[in-house]
Protein backbone atom coordinates (compact mmCIF):
# COMPACT_ATOMS: atom_id res chain seq x y z
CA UNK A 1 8.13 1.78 -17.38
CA UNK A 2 5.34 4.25 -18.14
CA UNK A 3 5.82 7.47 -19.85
CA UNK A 4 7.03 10.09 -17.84
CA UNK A 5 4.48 12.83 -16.71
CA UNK A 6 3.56 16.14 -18.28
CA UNK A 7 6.13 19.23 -17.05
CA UNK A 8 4.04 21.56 -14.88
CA UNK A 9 3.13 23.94 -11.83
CA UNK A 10 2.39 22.44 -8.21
CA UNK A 11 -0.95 23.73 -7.12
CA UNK A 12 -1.45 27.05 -5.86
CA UNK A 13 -1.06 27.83 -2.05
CA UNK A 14 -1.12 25.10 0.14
CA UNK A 15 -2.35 23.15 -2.38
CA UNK A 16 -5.83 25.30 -3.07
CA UNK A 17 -7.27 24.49 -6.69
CA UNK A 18 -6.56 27.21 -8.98
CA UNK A 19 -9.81 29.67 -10.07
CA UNK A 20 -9.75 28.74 -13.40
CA UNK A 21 -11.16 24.90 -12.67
CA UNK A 22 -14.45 27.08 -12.61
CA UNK A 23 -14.27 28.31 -16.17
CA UNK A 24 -17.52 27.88 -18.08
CA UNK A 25 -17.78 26.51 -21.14
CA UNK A 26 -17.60 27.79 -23.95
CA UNK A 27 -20.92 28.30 -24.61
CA UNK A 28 -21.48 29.71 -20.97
CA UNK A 29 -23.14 26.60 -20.09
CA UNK A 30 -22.29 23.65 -17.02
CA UNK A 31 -19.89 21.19 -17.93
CA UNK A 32 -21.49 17.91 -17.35
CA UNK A 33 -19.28 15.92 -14.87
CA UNK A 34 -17.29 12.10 -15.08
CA UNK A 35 -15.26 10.48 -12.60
CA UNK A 36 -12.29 8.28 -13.43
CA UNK A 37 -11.05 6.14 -10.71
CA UNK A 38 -7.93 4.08 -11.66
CA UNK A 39 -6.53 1.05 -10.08
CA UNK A 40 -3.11 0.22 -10.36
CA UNK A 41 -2.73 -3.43 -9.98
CA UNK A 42 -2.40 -6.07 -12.48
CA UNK A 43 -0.99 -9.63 -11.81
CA UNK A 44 0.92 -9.73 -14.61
CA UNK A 45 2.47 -6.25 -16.81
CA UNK A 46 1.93 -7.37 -20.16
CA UNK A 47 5.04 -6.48 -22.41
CA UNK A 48 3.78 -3.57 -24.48
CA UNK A 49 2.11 -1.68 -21.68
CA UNK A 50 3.09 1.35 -20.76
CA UNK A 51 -0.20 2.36 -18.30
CA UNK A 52 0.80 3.17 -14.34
CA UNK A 53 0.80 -0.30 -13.29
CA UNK A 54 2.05 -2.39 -10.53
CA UNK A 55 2.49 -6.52 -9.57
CA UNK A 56 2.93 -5.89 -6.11
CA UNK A 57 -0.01 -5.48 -3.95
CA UNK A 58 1.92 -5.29 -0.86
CA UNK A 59 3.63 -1.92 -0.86
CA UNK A 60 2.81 -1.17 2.17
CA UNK A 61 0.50 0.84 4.39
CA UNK A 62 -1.90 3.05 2.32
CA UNK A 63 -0.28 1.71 -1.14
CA UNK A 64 -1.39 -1.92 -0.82
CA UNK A 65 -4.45 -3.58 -2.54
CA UNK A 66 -6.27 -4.20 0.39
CA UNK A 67 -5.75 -0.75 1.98
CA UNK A 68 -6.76 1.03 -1.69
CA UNK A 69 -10.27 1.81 -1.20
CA UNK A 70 -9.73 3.44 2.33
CA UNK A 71 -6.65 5.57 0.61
CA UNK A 72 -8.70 6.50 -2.64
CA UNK A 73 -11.68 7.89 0.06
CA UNK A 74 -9.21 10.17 1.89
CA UNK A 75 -8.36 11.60 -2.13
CA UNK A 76 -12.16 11.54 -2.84
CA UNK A 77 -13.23 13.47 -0.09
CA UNK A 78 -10.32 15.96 -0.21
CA UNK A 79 -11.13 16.53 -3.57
CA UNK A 80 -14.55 17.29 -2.58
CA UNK A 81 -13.67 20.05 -0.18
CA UNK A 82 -10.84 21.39 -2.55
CA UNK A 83 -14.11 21.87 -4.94
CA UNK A 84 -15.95 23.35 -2.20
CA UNK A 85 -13.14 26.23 -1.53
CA UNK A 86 -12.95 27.08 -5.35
CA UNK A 87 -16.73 27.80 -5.49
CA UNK A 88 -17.45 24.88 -7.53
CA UNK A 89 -20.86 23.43 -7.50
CA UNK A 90 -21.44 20.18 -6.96
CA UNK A 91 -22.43 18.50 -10.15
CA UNK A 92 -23.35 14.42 -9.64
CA UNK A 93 -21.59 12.16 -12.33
CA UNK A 94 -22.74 11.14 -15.53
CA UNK A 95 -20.70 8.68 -15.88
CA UNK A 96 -17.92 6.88 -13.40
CA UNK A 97 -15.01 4.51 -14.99
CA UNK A 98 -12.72 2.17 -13.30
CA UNK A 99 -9.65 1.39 -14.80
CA UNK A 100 -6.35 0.36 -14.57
CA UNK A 101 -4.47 -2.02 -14.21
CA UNK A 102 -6.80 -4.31 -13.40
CA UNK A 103 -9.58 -3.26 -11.45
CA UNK A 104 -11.01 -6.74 -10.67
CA UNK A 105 -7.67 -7.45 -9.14
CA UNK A 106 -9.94 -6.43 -5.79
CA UNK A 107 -12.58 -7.75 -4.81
CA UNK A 108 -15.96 -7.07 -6.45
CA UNK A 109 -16.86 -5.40 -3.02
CA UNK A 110 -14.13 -2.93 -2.78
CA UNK A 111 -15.27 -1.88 -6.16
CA UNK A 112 -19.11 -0.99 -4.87
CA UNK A 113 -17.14 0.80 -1.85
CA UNK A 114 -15.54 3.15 -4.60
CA UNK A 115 -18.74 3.95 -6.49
CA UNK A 116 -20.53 4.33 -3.28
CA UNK A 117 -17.84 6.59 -2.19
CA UNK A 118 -18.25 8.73 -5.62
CA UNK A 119 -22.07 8.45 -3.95
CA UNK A 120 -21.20 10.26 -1.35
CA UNK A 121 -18.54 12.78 -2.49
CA UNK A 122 -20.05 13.38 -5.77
CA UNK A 123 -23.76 12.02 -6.18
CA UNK A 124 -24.14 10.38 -8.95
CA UNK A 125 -26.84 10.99 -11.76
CA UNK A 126 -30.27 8.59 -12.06
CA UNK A 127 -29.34 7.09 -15.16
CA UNK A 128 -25.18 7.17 -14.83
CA UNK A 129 -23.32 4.91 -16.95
CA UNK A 130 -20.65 2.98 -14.67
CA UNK A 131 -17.87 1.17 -16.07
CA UNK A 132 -15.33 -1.38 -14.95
CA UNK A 133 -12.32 -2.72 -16.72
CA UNK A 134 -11.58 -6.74 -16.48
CA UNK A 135 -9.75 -9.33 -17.54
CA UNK A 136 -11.73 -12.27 -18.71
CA UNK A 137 -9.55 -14.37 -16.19
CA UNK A 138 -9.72 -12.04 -13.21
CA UNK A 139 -13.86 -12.40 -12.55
CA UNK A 140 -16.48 -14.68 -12.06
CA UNK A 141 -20.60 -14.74 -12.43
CA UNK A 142 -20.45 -14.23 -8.33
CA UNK A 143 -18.07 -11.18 -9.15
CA UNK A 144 -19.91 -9.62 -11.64
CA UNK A 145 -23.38 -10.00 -10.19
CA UNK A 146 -22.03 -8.41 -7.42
CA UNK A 147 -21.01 -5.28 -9.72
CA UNK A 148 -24.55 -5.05 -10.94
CA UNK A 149 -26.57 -5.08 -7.82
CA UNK A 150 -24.13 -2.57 -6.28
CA UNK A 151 -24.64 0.02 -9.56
CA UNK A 152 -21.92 -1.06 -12.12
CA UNK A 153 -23.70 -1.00 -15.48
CA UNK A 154 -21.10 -2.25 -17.96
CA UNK A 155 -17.60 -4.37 -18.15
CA UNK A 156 -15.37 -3.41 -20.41
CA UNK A 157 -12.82 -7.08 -21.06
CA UNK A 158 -9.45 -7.39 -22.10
CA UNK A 159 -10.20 -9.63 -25.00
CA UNK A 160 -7.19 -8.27 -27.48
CA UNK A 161 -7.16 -11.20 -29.79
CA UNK A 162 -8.89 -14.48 -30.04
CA UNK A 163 -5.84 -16.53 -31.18
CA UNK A 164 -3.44 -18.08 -28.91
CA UNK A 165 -0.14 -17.29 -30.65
CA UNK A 166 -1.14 -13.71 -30.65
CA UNK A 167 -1.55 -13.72 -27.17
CA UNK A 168 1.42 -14.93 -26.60
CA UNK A 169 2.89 -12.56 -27.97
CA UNK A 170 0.91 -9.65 -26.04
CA UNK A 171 1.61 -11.31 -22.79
CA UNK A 172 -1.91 -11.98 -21.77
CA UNK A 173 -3.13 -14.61 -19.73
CA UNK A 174 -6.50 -15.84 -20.32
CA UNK A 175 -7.38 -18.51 -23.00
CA UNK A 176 -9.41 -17.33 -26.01
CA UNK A 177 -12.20 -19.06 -25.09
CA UNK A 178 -12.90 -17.72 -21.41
CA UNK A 179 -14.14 -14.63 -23.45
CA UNK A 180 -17.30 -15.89 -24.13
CA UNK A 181 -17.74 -17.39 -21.33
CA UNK A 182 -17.19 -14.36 -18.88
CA UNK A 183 -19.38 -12.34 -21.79
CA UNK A 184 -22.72 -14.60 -20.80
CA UNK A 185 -21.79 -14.06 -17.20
CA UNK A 186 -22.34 -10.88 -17.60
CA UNK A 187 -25.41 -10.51 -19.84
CA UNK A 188 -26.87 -13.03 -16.98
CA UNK A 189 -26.52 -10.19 -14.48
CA UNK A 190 -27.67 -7.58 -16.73
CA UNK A 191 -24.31 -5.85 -17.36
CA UNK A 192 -23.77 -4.58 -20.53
CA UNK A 193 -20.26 -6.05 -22.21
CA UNK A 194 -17.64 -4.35 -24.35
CA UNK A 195 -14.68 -6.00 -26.10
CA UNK A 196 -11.13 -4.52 -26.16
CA UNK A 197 -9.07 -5.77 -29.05
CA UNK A 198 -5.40 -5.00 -30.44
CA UNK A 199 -4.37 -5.23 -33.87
CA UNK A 200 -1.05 -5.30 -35.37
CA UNK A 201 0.78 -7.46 -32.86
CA UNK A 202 4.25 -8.97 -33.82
CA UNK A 203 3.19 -12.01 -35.89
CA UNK A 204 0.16 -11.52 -36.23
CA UNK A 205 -1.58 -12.39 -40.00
CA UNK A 206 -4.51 -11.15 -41.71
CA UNK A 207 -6.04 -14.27 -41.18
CA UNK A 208 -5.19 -13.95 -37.35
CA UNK A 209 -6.98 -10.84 -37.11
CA UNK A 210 -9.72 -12.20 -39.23
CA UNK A 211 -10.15 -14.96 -37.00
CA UNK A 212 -10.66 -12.34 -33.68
CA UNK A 213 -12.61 -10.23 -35.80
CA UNK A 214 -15.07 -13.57 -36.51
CA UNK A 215 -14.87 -14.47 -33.01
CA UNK A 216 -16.50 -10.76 -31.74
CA UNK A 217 -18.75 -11.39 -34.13
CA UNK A 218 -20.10 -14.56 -32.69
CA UNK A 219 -19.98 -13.21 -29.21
CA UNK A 220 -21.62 -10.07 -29.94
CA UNK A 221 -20.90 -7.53 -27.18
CA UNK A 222 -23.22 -4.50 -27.06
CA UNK A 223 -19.57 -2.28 -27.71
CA UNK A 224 -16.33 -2.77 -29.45
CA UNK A 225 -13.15 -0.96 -29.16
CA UNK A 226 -10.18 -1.69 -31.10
CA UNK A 227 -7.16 -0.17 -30.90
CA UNK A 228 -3.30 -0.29 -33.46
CA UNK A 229 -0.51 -1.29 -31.34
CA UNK A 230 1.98 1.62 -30.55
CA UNK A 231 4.92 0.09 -28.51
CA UNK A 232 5.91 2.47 -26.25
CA UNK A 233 9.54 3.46 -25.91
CA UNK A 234 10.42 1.90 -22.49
CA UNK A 235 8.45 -1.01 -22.66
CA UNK A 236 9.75 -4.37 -22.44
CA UNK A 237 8.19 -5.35 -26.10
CA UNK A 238 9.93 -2.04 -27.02
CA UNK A 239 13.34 -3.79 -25.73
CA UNK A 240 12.88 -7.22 -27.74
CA UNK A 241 12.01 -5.11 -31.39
CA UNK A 242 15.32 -2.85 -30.43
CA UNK A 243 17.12 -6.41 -30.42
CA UNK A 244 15.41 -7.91 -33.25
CA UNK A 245 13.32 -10.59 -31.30
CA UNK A 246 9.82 -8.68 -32.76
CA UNK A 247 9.34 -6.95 -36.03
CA UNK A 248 8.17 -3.59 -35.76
CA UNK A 249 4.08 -3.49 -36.62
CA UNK A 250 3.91 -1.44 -40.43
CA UNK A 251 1.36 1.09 -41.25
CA UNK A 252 0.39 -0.52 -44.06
CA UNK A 253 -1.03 -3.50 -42.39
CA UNK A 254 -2.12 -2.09 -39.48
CA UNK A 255 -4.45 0.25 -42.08
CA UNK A 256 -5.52 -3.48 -43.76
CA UNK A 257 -6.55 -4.63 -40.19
CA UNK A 258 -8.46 -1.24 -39.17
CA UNK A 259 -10.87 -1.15 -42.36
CA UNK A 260 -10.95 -4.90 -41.77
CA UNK A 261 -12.77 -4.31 -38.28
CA UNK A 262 -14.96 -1.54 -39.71
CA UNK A 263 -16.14 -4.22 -42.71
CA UNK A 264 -16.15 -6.91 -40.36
CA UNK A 265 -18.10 -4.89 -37.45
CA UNK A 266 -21.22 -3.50 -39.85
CA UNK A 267 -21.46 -6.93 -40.85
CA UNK A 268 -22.33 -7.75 -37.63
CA UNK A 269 -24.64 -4.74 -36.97
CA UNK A 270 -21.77 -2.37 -35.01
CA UNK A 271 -21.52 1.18 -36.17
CA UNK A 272 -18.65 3.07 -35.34
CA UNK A 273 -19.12 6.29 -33.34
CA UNK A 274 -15.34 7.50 -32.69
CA UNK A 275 -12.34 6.16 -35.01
CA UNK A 276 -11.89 3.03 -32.26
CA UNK A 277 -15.11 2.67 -31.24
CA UNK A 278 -17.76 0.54 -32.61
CA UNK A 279 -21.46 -0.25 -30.71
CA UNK A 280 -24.94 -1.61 -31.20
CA UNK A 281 -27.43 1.11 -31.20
CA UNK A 282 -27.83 2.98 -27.82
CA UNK A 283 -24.65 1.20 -26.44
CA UNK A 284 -22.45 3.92 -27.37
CA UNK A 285 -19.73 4.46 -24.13
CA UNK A 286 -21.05 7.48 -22.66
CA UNK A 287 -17.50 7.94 -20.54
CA UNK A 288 -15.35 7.87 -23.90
CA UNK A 289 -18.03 10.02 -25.39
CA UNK A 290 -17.26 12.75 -22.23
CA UNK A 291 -13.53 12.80 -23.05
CA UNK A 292 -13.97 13.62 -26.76
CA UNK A 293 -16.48 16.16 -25.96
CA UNK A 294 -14.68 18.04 -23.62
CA UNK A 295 -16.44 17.63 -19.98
CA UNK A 296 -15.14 18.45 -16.57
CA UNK A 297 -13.71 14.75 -15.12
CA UNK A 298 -11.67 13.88 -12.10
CA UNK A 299 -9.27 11.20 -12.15
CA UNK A 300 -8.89 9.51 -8.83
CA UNK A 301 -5.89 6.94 -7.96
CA UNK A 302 -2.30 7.16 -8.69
CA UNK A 303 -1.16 8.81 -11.90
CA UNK A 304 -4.80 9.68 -12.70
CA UNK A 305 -5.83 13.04 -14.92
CA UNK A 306 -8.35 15.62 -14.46
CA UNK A 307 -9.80 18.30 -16.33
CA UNK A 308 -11.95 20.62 -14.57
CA UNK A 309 -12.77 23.85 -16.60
CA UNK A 310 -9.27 25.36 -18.09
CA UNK A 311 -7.52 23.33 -16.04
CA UNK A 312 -5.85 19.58 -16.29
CA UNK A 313 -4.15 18.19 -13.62
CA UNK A 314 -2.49 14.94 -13.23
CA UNK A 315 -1.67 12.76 -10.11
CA UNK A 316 1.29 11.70 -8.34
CA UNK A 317 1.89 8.09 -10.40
CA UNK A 318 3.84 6.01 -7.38
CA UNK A 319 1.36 4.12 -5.29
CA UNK A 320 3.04 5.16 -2.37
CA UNK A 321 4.19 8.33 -2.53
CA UNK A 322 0.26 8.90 -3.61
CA UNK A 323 -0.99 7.36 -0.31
CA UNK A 324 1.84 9.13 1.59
CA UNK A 325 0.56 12.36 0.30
CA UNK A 326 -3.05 11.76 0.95
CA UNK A 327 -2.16 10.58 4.51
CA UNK A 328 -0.55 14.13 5.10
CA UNK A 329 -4.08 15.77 4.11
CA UNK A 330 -3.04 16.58 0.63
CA UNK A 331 -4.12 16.27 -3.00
CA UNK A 332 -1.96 14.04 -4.31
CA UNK A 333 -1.49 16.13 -7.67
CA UNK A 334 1.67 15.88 -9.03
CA UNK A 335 1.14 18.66 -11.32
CA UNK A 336 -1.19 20.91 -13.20
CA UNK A 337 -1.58 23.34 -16.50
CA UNK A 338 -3.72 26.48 -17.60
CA UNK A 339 -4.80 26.04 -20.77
CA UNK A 340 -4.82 28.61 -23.05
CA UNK A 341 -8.12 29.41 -25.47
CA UNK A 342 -5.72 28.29 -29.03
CA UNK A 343 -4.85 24.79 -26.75
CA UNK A 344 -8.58 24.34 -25.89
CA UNK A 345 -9.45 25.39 -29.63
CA UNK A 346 -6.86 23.02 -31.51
CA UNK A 347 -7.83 20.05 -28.84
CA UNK A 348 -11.75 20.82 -29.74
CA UNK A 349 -11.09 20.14 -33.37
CA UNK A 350 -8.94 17.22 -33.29
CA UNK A 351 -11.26 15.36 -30.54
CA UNK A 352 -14.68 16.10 -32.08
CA UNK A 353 -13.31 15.40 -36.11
CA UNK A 354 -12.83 11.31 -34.12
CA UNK A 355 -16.43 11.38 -33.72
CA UNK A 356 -18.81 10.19 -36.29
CA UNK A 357 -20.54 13.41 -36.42
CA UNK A 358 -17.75 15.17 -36.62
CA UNK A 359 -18.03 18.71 -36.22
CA UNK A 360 -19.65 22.01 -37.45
CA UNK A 361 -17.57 23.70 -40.05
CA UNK A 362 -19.12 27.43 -39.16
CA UNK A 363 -17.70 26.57 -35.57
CA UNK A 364 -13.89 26.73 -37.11
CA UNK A 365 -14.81 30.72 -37.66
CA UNK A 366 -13.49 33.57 -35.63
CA UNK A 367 -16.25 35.58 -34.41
CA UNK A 368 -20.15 35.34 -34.72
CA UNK A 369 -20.59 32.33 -36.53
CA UNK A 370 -18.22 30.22 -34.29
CA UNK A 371 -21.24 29.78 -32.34
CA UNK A 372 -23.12 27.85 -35.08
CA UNK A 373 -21.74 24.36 -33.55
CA UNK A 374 -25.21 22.84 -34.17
CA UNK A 375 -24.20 22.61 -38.41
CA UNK A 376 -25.61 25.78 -39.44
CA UNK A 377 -23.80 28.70 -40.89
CA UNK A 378 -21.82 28.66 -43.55
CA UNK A 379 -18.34 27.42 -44.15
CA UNK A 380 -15.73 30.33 -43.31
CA UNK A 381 -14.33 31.59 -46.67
CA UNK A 382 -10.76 30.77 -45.95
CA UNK A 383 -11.06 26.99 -45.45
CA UNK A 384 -14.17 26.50 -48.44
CA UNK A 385 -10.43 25.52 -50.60
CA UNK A 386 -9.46 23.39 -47.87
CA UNK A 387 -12.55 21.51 -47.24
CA UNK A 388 -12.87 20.99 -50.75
CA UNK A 389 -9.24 19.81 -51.23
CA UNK A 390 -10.41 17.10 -48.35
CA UNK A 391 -13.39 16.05 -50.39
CA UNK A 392 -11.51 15.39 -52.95
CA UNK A 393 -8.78 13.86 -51.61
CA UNK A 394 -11.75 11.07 -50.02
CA UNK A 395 -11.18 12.43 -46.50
CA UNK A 396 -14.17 14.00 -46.00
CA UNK A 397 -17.47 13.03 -46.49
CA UNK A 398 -19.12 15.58 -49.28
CA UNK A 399 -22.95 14.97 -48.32
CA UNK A 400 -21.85 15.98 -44.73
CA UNK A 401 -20.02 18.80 -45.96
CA UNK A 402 -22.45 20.12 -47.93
CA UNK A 403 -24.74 20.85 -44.65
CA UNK A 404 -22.24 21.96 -43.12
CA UNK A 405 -20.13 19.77 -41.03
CA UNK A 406 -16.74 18.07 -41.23
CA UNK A 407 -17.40 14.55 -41.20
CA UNK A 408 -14.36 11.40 -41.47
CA UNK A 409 -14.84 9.07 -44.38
CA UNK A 410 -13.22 5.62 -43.90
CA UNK A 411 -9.70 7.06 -45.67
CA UNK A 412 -10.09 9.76 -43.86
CA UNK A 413 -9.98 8.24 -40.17
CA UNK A 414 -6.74 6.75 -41.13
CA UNK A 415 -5.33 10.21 -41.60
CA UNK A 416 -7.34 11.98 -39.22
CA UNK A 417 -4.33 14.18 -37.84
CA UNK A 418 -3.60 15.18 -41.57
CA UNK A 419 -7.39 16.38 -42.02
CA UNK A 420 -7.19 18.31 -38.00
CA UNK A 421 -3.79 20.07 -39.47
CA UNK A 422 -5.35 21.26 -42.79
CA UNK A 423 -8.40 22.76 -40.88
CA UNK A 424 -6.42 24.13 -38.14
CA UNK A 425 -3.92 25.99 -40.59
């Protein structure tokens, strides 16, 4: 079952956007703009997942797979003329992500028909990145080159581990060595490729993860994103380590695994960019890159979240209770929150410390020298002990802080909360 959704206030009116989706940034600037379009099927729900997903694609009319892409346009195109009314101008995306689920669970055409509808609700920018999710064993070369000539740009696989045991264990169903295969596919139509992995699974050995670190290495994706497992309270891997089927993953080896990948990754030319993230150069994900750095995004499909200006909103998760509400000529948000200027300022600071440049240490000031996000400016007086205490401690990087900025060391993006609490204090 996934997590239940945030607490918070319907929308406004008759279900109006509220004014402050159109506050500026912080800098008085534009936002740049992403669209996230999520997909809710999957063909099988792997044990530890707790994302809004769903087996059946025949829940009926507006919530079934092949009626999807003619519900998600009556959301789209609302959501353009709920912009409209709040005086929001129309910005074209940067970047567009499908996810899921499993988006290539449809058919490589519906998926065009959902970037052609961001087309016309949005526009979308010259150069946009656009993403799809996929499981190696849910495409094909016809698929993908399909994706390309219709304006996909990368596919994002469900790789998770190259050993079979391990897989087992996660639920998935492809065989290890479909990944490569599926990853040439791809570079044939011109798509770039990024590889999901999980570490820590039940089971899994040093060696194990050793062996999928090896086996990226020989593929060699343009991106890499690997992620700890967190089982999810509610999920049905959460069930079997309740009744002792699964050992818990420890902290101590899932640390061991992490610097593992970052070794194993600038062997093989990756650098990492954010704590999970790891890319050849220029193949940085542009999409996770807008989440981290705070731009306006709407979330399309059931359960999805936006954030437009001081606002986050979230959508109704059931498949059909979305398309009933879109039917009625509704937004199908569930939900939505004001955030307040200490929220946006503590979520700033604990997003942009992932990111390998980390952030500017005059920005953590009150008052003029907040503004100094670029590096400049010196360090404000009450957090030159702190900072210092971090160096020390071989959480921060003291080159980086010497100019200026707050920058993650290896130690310290394994204990990146501890190093956002001691500069947020």
């Amino acid at each position: 079952m996934s997590p239940a959704q945030p607490v918070g206030d319907p929308l406004p009116g008759t279900g109006e956007l509220p004014p402050q989706v159109a506050a500026p940034a912080p800098d008085g600037g534009e936002r740049p703009f992403s669209v996230y379009l999520h997909v809710p099927y999957c063909r099988v729900r792997c044990g530890y997942c707790d994302f809004n997903t769903y087996t059946n694609l025949s829940m009926g009319r507006g919530a079934s797979a092949e009626d999807f892409v003619g519900t998600l346009a009556g959301e789209l195109r609302a959501t353009r003329r709920a912009m409209d009314a709040a005086g929001l101008p129309v910005r074209r995306a940067q970047t567009v992500f499908v996810g899921g689920g499993t988006p290539t669970m449809l058919p490589a055409s519906d998926l065009v028909r959902m970037l052609d509808l961001v087309r016309e609700c949005f526009g979308l920018a010259p150069d946009a990145e656009v993403t799809t999710e996929a499981n190696p064993d849910s495409v094909d070369e016809a698929g993908l080159a399909v994706l390309a000539r219709g304006g996909f740009t990368r596919v994002s696989f469900g790789m998770q581990s190259a050993v079979p045991h391990v897989l087992k264990v996660l639920e998935r169903t492809h065989e290890p060595a479909r990944v490569p295969r599926v990853v040439e596919w791809a570079r044939r139509t011109g798509l770039s490729t990024s590889l999901d992995l999980i570490y820590g699974a039940p089971g899994e050995s040093l060696e194990d993860w050793q062996r999928s670190l090896d086996a990226v290495a020989q593929i060699g994706p343009d991106h890499v994103s690997a992620y700890a497992l967190v089982i999810e309270e509610g999920t049905r891997m959460w069930g079997q380590v309740r009744r002792g089927e699964l050992p818990m993953p420890e902290d101590d080896d899932e640390a061991t695994k992490y610097e593992m990948a970052d070794a194993a990754l600038g062997r093989a030319g990756y650098e990492w960019y954010e704590i999970s993230n790891w890319a050849c150069p220029g193949a940085q994900c542009r999409h996770n890159r807008a989440y981290w750095l705070d731009w306006d995004w709407w979330g399309a499909g059931p359960g999805a979240h936006s954030h437009l200006g001081d606002v986050r909103l979230w959508n109704t998760k059931h498949p059909v209770a979305w398309a009933g509400q879109i039917a009625a000529g509704r937004l199908p948000v569930a939900g939505h929150e004001v955030i307040d200027a200490g929220s946006r300022e503590l979520e700033r600071i604990m997003l942009g410390i992932r990111l390998r440049e980390g952030i500017a240490l005059a920005s953590l000031a009150d008052g003029p020298s907040a503004n100094s996000a670029d590096g400049t400016g010196a360090t404000p007086p009450h957090l030159v002990p702190v900072v210092a205490g971090l160096v020390a401690d071989g959480l921060l990087d003291a080159g980086a802080a010497m100019r200026g900025r707050a920058v993650l060391t290896l130690r310290g993006r394994l204990m990146a909360d501890t190093v956002t609490r001691a500069l947020t204090q």
